[in-house]
Protein backbone atom coordinates (compact mmCIF):
# COMPACT_ATOMS: atom_id res chain seq x y z
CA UNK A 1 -151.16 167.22 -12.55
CA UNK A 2 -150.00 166.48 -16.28
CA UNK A 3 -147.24 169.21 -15.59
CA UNK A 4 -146.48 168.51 -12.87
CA UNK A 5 -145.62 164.93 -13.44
CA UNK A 6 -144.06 166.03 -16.70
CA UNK A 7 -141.14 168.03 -14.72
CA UNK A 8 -140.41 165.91 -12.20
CA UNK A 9 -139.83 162.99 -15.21
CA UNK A 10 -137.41 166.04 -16.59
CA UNK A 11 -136.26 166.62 -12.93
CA UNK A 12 -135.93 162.81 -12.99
CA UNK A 13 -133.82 162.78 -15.77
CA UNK A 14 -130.76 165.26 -15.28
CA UNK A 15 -130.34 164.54 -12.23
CA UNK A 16 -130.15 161.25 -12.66
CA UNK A 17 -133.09 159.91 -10.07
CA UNK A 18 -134.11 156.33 -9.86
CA UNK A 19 -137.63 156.45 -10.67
CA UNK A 20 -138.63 154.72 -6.81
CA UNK A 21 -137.31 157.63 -5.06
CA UNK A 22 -139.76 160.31 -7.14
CA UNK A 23 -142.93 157.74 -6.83
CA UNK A 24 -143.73 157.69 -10.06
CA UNK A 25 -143.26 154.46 -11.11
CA UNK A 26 -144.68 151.32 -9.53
CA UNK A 27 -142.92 148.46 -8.51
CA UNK A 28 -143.48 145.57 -9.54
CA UNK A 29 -142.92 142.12 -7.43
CA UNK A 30 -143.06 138.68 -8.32
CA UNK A 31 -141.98 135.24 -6.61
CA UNK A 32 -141.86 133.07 -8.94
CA UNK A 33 -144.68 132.10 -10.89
CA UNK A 34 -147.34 132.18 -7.96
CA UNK A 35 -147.55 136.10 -6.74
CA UNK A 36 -147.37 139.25 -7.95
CA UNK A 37 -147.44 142.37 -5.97
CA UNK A 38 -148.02 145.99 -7.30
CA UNK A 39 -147.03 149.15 -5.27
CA UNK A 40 -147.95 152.50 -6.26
CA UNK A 41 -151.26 151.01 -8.02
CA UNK A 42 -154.30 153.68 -8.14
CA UNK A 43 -157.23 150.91 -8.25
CA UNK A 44 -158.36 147.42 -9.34
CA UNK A 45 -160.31 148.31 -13.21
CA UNK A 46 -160.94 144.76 -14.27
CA UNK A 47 -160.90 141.24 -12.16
CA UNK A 48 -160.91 137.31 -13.32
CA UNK A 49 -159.47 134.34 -13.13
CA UNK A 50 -157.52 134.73 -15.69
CA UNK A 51 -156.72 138.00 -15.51
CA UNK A 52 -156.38 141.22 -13.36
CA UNK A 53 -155.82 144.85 -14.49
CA UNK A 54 -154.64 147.56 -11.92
CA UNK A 55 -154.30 151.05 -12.28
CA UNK A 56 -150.98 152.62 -11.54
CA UNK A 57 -149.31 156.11 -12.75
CA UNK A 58 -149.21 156.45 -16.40
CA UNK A 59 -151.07 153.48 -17.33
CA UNK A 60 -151.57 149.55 -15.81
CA UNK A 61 -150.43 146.46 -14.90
CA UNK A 62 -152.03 143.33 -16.41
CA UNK A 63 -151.43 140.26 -14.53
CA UNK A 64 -152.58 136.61 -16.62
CA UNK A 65 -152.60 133.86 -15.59
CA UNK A 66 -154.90 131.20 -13.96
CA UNK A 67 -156.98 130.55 -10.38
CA UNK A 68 -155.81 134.24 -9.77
CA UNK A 69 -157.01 135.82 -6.34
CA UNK A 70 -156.41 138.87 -4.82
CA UNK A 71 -155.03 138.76 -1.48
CA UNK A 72 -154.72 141.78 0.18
CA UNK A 73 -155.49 145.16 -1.29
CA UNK A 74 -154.29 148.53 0.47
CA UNK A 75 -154.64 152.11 -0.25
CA UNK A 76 -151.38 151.52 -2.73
CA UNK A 77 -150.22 147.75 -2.90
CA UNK A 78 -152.21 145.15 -4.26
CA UNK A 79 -151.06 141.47 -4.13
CA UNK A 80 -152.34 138.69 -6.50
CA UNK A 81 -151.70 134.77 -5.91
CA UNK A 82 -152.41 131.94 -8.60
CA UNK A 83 -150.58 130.51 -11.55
CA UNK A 84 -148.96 134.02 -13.47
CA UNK A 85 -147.67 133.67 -17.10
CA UNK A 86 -147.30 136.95 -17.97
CA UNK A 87 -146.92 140.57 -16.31
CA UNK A 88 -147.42 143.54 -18.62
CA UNK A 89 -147.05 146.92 -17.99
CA UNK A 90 -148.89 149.35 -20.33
CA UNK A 91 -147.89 152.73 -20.99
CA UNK A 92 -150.45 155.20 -21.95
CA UNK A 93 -149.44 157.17 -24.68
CA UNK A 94 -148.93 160.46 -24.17
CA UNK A 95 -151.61 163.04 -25.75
């Protein structure tokens, strides 16, 4: 899959793609300070209160916060109410 991904990011690239019409990115939603919705995500890997980490393409989306739930999780969106102070996506770096 590595390669795979790796030319369609070159595909991407030249001709100029936004990165929602390839899937390879996930979007990212928030109202306000009180949800936060992934799409695209590839599993939950750690759950509190205080803070949430979800899978997604390439690395994962930390949500903190506080009196986070998760309120609806499908096959590739995950949504997350409570107080959110900080979204971060992490890259992994590449091998």
């Amino acid at each position: 899959m590595g390669k795979t991904r790796d030319w369609m990011i070159r595909m991407q690239e030249r001709l100029d793609i936004p990165a929602q019409a390839t899937e390879l990115e996930p979007i990212i939603q928030l109202s306000g300070s009180r949800e936060a919705a992934v799409d695209r995500q590839k599993g939950l890997l750690s759950f509190s209160q205080d803070e949430i980490d979800v899978a997604v393409a390439g690395g994962m989306v930390q949500i903190c916060g506080g009196d986070l739930r998760i309120v609806l999780m499908k096959e590739s969106r995950i949504v997350v109410r409570g107080r959110i102070d900080q979204v971060i996506l992490c890259k992994e770096n590449p091998q």
